[in-house]
N, C-alpha and C. Protein backbone atom coordinates (compact mmCIF):
# COMPACT_ATOMS: atom_id res chain seq x y z
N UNK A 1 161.56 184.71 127.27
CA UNK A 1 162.37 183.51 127.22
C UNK A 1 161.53 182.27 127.48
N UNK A 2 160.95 182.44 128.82
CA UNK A 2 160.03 181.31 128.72
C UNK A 2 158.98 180.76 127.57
N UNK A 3 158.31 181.64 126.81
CA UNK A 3 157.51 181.83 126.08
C UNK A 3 157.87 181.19 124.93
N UNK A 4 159.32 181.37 124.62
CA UNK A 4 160.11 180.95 123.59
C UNK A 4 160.65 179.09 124.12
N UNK A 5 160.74 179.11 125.15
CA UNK A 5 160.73 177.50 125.09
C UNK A 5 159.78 176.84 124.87
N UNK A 6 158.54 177.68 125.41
CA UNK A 6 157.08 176.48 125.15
C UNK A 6 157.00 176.29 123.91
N UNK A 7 157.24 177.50 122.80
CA UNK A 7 156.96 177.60 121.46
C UNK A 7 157.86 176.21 120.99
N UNK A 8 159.16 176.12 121.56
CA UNK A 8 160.37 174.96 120.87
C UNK A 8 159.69 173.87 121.25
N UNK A 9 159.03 173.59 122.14
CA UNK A 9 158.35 172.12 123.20
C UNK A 9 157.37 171.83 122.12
N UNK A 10 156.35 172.69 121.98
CA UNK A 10 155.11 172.69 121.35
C UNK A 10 155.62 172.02 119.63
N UNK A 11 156.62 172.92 119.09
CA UNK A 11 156.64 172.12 117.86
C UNK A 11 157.49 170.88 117.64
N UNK A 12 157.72 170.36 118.93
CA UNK A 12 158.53 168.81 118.76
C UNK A 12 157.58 167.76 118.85
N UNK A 13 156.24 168.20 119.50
CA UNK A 13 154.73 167.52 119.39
C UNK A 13 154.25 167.22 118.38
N UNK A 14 153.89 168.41 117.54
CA UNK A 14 153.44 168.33 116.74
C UNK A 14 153.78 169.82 115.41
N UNK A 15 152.88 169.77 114.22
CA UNK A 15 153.41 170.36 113.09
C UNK A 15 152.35 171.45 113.15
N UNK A 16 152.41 172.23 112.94
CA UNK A 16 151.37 173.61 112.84
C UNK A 16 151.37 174.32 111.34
N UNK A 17 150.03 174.09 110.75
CA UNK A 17 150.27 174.92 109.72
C UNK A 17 149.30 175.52 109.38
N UNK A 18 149.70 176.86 108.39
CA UNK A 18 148.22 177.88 108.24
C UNK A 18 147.86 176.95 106.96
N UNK A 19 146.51 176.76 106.55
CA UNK A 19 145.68 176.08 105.47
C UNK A 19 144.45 176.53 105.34
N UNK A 20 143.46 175.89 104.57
CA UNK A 20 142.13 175.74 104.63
C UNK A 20 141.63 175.13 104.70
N UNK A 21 140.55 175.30 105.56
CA UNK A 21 139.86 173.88 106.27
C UNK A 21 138.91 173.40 104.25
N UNK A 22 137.43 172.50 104.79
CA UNK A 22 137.15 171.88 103.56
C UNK A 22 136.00 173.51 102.97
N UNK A 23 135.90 174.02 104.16
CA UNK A 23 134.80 175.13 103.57
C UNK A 23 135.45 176.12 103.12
N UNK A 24 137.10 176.31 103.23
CA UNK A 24 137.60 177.30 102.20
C UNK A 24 138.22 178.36 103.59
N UNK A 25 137.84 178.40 105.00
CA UNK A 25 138.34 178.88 105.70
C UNK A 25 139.84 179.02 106.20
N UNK A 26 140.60 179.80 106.88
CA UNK A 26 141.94 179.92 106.90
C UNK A 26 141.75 179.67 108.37
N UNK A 27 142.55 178.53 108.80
CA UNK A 27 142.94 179.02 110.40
C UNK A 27 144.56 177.90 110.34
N UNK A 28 144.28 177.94 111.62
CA UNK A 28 145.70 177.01 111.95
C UNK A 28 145.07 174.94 112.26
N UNK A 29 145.79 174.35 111.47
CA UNK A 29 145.74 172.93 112.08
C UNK A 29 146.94 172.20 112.46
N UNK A 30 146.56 171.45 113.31
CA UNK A 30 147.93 170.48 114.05
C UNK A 30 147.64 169.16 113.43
N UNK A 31 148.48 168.20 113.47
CA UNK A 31 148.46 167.16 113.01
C UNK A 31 150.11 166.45 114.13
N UNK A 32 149.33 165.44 114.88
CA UNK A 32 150.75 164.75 115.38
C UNK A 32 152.15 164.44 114.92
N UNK A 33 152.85 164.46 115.77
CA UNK A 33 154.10 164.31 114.81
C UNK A 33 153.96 162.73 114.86
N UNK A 34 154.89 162.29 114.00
CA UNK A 34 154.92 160.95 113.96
C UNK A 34 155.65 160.17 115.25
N UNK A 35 155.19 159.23 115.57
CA UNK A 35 155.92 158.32 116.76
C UNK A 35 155.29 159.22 117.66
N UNK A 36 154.48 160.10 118.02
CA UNK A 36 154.07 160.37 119.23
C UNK A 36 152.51 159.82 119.76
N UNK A 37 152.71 159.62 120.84
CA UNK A 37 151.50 159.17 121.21
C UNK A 37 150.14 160.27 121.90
N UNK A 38 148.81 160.11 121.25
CA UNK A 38 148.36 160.87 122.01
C UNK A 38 146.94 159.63 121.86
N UNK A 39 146.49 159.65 123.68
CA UNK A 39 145.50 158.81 123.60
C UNK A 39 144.19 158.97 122.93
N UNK A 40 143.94 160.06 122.57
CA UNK A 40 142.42 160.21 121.81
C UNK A 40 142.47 159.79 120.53
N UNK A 41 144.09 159.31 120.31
CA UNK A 41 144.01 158.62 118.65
C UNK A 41 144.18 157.44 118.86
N UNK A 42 144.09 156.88 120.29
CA UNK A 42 143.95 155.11 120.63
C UNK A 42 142.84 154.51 119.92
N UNK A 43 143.29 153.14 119.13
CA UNK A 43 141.79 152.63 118.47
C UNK A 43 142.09 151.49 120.17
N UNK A 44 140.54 151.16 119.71
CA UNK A 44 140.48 150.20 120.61
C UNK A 44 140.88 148.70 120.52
N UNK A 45 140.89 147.98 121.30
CA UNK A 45 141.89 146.57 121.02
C UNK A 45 140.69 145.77 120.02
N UNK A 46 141.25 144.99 118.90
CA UNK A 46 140.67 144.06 117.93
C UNK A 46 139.80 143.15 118.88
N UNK A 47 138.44 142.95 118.35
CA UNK A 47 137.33 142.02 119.02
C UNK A 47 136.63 141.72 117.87
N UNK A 48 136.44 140.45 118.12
CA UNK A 48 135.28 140.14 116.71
C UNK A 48 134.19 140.42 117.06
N UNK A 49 133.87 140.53 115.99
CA UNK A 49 132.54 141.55 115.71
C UNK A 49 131.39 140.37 115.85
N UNK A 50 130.08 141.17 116.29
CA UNK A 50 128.62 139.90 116.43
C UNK A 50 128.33 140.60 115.54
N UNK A 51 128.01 139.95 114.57
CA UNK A 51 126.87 140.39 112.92
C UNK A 51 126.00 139.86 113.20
N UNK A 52 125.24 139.53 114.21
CA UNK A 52 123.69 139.77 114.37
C UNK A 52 122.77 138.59 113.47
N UNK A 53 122.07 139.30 112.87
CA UNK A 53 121.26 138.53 111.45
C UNK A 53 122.11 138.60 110.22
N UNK A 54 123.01 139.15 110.03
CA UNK A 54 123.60 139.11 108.89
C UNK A 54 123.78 137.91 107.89
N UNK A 55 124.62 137.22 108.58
CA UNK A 55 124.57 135.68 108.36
C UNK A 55 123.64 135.25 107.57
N UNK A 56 122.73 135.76 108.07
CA UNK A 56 121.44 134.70 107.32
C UNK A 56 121.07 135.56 106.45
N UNK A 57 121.30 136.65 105.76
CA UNK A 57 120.08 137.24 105.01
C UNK A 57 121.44 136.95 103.74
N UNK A 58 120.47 136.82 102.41
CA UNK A 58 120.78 136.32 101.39
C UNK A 58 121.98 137.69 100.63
N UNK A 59 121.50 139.05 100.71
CA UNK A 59 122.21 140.58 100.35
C UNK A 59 123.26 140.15 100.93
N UNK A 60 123.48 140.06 102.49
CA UNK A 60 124.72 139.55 102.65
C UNK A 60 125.41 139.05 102.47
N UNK A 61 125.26 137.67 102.15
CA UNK A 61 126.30 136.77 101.93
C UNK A 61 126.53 137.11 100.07
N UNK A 62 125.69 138.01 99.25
CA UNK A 62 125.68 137.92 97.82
C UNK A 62 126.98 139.12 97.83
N UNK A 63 126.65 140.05 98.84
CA UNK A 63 127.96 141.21 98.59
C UNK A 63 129.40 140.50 99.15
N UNK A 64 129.29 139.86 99.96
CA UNK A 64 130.74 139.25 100.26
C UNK A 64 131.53 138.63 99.20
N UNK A 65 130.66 137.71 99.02
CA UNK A 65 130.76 136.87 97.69
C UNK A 65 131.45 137.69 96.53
N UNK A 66 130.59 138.95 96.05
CA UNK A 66 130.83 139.62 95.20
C UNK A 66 132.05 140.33 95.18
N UNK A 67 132.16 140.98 96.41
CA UNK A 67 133.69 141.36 96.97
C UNK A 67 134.74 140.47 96.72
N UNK A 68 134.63 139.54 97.08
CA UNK A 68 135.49 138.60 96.72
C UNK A 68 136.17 138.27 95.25
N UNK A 69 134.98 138.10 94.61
CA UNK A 69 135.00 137.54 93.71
C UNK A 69 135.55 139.16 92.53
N UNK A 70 135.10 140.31 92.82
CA UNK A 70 135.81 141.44 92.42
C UNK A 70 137.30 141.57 92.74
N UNK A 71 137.81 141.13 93.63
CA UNK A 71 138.98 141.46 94.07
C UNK A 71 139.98 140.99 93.36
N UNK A 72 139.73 139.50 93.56
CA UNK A 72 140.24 138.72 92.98
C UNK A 72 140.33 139.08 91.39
N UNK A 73 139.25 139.79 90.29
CA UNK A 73 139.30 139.82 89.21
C UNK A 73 140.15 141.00 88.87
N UNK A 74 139.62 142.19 89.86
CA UNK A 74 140.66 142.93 90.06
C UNK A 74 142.19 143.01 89.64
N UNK A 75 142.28 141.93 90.41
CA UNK A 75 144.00 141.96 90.66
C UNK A 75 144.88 141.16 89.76
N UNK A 76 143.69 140.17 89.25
CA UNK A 76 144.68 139.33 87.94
C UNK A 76 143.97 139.18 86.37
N UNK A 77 142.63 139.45 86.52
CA UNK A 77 142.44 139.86 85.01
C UNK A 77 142.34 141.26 84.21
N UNK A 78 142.07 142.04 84.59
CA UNK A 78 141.86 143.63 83.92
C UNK A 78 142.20 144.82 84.93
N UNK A 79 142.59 145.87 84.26
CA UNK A 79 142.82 146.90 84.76
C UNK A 79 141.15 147.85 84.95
N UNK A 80 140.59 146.80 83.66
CA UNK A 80 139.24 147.79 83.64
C UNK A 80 137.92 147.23 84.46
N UNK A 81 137.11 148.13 85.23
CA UNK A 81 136.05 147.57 85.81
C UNK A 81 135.31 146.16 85.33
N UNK A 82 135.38 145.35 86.42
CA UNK A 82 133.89 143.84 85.98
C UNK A 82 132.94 144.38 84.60
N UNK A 83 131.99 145.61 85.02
CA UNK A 83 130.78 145.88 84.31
C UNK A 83 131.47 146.34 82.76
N UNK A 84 132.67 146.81 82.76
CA UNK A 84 132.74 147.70 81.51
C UNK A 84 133.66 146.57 80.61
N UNK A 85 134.20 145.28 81.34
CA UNK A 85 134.33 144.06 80.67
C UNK A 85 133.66 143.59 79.73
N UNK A 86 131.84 143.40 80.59
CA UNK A 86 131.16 142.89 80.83
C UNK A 86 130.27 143.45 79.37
N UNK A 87 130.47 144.75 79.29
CA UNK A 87 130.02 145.31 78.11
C UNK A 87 130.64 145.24 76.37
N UNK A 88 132.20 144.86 77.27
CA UNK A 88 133.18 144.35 75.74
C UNK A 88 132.29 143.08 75.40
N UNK A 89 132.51 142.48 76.12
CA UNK A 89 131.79 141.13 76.11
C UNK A 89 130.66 141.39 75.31
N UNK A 90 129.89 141.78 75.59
CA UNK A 90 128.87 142.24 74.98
C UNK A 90 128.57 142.85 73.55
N UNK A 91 129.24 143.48 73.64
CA UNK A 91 129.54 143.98 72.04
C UNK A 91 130.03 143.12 70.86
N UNK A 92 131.15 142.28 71.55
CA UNK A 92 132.00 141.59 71.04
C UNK A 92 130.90 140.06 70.26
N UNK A 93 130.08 139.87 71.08
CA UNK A 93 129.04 138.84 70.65
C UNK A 93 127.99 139.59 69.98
N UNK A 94 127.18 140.36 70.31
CA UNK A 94 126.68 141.34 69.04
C UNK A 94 126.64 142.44 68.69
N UNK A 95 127.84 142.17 67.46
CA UNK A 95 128.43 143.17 66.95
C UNK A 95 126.93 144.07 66.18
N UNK A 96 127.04 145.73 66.51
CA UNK A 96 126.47 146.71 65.87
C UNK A 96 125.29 146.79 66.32
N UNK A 97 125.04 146.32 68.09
CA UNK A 97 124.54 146.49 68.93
C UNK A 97 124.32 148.13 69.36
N UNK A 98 123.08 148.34 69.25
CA UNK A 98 122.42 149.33 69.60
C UNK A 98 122.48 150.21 71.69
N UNK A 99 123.19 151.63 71.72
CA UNK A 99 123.51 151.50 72.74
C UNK A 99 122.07 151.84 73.74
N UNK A 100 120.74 151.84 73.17
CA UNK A 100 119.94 151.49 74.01
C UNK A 100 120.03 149.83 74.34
N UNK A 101 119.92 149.33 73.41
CA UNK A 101 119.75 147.57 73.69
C UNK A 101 120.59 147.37 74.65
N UNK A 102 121.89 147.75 74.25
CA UNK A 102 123.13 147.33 75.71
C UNK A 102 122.92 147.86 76.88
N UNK A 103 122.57 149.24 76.48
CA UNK A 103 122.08 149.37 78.26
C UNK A 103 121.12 148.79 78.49
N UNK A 104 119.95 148.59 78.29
CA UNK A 104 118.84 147.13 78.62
C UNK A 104 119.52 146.19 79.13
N UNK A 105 120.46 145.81 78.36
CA UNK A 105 121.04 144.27 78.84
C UNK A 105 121.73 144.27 80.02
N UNK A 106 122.37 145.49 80.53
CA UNK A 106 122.90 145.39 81.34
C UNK A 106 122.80 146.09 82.86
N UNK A 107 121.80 146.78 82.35
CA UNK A 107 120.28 147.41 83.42
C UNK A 107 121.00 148.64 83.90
N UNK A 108 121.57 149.12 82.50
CA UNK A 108 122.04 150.85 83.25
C UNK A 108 120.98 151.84 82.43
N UNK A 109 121.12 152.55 83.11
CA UNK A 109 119.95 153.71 82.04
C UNK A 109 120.59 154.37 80.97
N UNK A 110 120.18 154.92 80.17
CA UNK A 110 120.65 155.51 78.68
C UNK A 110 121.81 156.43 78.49
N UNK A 111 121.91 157.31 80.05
CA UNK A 111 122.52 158.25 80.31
C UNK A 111 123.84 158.34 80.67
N UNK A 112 123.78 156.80 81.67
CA UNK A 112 124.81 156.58 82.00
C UNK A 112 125.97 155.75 80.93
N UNK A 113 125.17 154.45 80.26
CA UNK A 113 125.74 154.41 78.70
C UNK A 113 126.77 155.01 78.44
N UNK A 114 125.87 156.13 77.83
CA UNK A 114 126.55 157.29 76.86
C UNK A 114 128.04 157.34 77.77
N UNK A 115 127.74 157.83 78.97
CA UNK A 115 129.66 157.77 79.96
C UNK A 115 130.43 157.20 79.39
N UNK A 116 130.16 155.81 79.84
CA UNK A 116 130.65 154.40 79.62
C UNK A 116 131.22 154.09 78.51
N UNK A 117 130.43 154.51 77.30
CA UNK A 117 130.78 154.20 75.85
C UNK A 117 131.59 155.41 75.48
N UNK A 118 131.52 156.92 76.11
CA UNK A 118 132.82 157.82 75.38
C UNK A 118 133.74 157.16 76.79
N UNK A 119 134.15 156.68 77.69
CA UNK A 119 135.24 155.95 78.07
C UNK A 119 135.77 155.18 77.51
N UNK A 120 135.26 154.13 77.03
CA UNK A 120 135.48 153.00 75.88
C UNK A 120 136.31 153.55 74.81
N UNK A 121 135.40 154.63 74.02
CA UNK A 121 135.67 155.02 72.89
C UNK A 121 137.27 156.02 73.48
N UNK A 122 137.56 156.46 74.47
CA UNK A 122 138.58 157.29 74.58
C UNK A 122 139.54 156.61 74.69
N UNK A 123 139.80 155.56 75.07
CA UNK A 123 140.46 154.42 75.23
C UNK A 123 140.71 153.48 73.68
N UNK A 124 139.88 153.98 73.18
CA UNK A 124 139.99 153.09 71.26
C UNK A 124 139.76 151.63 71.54
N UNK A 125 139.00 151.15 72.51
CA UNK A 125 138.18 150.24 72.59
C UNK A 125 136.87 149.80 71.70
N UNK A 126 135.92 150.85 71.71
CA UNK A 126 134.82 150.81 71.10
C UNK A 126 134.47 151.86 70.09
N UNK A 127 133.93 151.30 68.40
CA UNK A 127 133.80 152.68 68.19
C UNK A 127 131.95 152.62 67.71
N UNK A 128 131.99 153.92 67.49
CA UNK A 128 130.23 153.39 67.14
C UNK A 128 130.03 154.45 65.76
N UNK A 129 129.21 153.02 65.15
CA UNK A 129 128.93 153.39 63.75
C UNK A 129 127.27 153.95 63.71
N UNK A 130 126.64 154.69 62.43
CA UNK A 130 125.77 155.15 62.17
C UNK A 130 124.91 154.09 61.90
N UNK A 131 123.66 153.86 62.59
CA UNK A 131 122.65 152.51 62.35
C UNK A 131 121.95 153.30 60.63
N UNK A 132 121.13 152.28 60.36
CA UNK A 132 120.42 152.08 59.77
C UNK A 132 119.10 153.22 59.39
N UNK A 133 119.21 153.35 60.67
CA UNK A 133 117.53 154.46 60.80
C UNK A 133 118.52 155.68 60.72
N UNK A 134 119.82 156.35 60.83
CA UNK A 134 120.24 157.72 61.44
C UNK A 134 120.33 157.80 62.36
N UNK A 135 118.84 157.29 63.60
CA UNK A 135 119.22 158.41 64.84
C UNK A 135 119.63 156.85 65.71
N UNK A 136 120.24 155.94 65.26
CA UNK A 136 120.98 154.79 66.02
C UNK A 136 122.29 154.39 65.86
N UNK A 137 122.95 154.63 66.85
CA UNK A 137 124.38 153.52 66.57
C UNK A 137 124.75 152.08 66.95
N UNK A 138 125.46 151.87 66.08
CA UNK A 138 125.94 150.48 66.00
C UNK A 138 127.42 150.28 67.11
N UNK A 139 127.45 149.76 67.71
CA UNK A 139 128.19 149.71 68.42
C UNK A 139 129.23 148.30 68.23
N UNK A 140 130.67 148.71 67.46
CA UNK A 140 131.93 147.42 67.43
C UNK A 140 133.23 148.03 67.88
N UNK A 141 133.75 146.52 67.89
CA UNK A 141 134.96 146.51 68.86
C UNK A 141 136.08 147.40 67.75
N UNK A 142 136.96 147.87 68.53
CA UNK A 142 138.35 148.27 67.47
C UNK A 142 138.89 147.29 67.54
N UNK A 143 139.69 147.18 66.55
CA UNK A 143 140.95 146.17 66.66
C UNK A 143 141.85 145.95 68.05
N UNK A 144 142.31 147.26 68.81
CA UNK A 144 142.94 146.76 69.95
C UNK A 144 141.52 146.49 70.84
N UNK A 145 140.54 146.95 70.63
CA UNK A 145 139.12 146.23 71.48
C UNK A 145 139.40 144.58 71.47
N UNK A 146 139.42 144.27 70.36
CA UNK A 146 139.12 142.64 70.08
C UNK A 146 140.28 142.27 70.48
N UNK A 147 141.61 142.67 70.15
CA UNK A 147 142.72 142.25 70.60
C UNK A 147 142.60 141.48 72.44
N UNK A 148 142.17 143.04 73.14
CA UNK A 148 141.92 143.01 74.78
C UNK A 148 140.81 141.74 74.67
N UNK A 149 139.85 141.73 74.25
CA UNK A 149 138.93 141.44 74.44
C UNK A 149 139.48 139.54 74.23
N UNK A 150 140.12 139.43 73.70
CA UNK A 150 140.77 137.69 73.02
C UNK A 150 141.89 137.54 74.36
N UNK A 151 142.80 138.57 75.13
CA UNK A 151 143.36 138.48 76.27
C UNK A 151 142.77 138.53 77.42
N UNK A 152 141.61 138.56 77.30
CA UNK A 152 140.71 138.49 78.53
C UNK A 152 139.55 137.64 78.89
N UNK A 153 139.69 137.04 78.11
CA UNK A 153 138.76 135.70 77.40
C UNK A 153 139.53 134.52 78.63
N UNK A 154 140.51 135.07 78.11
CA UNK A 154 141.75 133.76 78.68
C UNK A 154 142.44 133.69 80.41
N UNK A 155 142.21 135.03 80.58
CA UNK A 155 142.13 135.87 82.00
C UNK A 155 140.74 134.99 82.67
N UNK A 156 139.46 135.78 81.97
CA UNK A 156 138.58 135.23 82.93
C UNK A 156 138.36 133.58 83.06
N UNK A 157 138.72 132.97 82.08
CA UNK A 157 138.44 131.63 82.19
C UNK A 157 139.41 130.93 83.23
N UNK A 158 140.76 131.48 83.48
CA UNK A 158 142.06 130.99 85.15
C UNK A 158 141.04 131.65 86.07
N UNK A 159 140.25 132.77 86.03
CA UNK A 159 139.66 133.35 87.05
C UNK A 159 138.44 132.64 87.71
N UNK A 160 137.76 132.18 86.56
CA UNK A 160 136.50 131.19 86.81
C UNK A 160 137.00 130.05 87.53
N UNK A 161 138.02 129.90 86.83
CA UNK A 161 138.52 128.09 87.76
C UNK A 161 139.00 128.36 89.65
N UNK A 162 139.66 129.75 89.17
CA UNK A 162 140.32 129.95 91.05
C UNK A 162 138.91 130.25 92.07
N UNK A 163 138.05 130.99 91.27
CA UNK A 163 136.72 131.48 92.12
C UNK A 163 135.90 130.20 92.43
N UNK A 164 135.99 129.56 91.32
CA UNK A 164 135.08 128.18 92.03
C UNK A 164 135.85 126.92 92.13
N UNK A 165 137.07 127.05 92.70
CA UNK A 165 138.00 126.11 93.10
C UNK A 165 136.68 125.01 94.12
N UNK A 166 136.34 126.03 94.75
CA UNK A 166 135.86 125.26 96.67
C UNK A 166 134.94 124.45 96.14
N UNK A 167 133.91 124.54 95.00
CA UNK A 167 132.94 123.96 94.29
C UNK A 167 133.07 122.72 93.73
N UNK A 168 132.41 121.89 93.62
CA UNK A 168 132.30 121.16 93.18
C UNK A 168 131.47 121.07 91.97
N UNK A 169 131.80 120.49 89.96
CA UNK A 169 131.01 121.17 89.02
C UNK A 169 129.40 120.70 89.44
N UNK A 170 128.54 120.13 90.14
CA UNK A 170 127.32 120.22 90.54
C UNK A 170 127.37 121.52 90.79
N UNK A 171 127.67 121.79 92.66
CA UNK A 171 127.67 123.04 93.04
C UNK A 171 127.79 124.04 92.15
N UNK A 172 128.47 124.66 91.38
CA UNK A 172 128.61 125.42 90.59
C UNK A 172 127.36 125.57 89.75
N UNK A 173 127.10 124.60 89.10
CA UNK A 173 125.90 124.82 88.30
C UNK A 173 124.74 124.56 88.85
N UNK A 174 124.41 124.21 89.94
CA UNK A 174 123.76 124.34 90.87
C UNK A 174 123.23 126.19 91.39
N UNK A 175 124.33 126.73 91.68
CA UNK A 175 124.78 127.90 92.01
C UNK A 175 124.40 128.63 91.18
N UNK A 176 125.30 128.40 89.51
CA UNK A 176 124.55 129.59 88.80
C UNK A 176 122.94 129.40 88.47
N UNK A 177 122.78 128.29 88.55
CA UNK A 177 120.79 128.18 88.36
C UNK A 177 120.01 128.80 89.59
N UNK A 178 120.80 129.09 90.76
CA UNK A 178 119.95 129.63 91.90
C UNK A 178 119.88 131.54 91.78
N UNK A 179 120.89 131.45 90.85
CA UNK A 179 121.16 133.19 90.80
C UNK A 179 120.75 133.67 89.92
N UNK A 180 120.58 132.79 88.79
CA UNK A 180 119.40 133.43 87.86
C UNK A 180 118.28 132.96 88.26
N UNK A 181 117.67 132.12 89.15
CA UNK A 181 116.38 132.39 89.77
C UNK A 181 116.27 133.31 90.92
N UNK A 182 116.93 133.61 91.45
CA UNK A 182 116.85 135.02 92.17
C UNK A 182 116.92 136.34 91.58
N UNK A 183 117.65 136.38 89.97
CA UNK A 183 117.90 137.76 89.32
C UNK A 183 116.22 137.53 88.37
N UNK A 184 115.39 136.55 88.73
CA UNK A 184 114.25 136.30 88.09
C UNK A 184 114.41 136.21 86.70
N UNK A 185 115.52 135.26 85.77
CA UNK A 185 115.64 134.90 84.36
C UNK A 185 115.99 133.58 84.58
């Protein structure tokens, strides 16, 4: 009897179930019940953080920035990644572009490409034609490619204006001349 109350106590705590852990093993795990408190799952109280040197080093402030500036694109111009935009874009200005050249341009290696472009292509974004020599393709937009590609034109350009609201047009072009002298072009 006793035995049988601890068992009723024990599962008003928490949930017990047989599973497998991540290595494929069988045992038992608990997991809190909800609304209960147990202190070893106390976070500690919010304190701002000392970032040290951070501040000052240039990586830093370029990933924040970037974060930012992803998020934001994120959430109101495309469903599809910055880079794989970045590659419509690309195509879209020269058409029957070679998918070594594009990966050059955009500093991915050959391999990874190839991913990128059967994503594209699964999507009926991009299709790629037979070059010239045989062992090259030409790489153009589909029709719903160009379609996206004319709705996103118009996306990034509200996006450009909200990202460099804080700017002033010096600053800005100021800005992008410091980042292509840091990307060394």
């Amino acid at each position: 009897m006793r035995a049988r109350r601890a068992g009723a106590r024990r599962a008003k705590c928490r949930k017990v179930v047989r599973a497998r852990d991540r290595r494929g093993r069988r045992g038992r795990f608990a997991w809190p019940r909800a609304g209960t408190y147990h202190a070893r799952n106390r976070l500690p109280p919010k304190q701002s953080l000392r970032l040290g040197p951070l501040p000052a080093l240039l990586g830093y402030r370029l990933r924040l920035a970037q974060q930012a500036v992803f998020r934001d694109f994120g959430a109101t111009v495309s469903d599809l990644p910055p880079g794989r935009v970045g590659i419509l874009l690309l195509i879209e200005a020269n058409p029957e572009v070679t998918q070594s050249r594009l990966a050059q341009a955009v500093g991915l290696d050959r391999s990874t490409m190839v991913g990128v472009l059967h994503a594209l292509e699964a999507q009926r974004l991009v299709e790629r034609r037979r070059g010239a020599d045989r062992r090259t393709n030409g790489l153009l937009l589909t029709a719903s490619g160009r379609a996206l590609v004319t709705r996103l034109k118009r996306r990034i350009r509200a996006h450009e204006r909200r990202v460099a609201a804080r700017l002033t047009p010096h600053e800005r072009t100021e800005l992008l001349a410091l980042l292509a002298k840091l990307a060394g072009k």
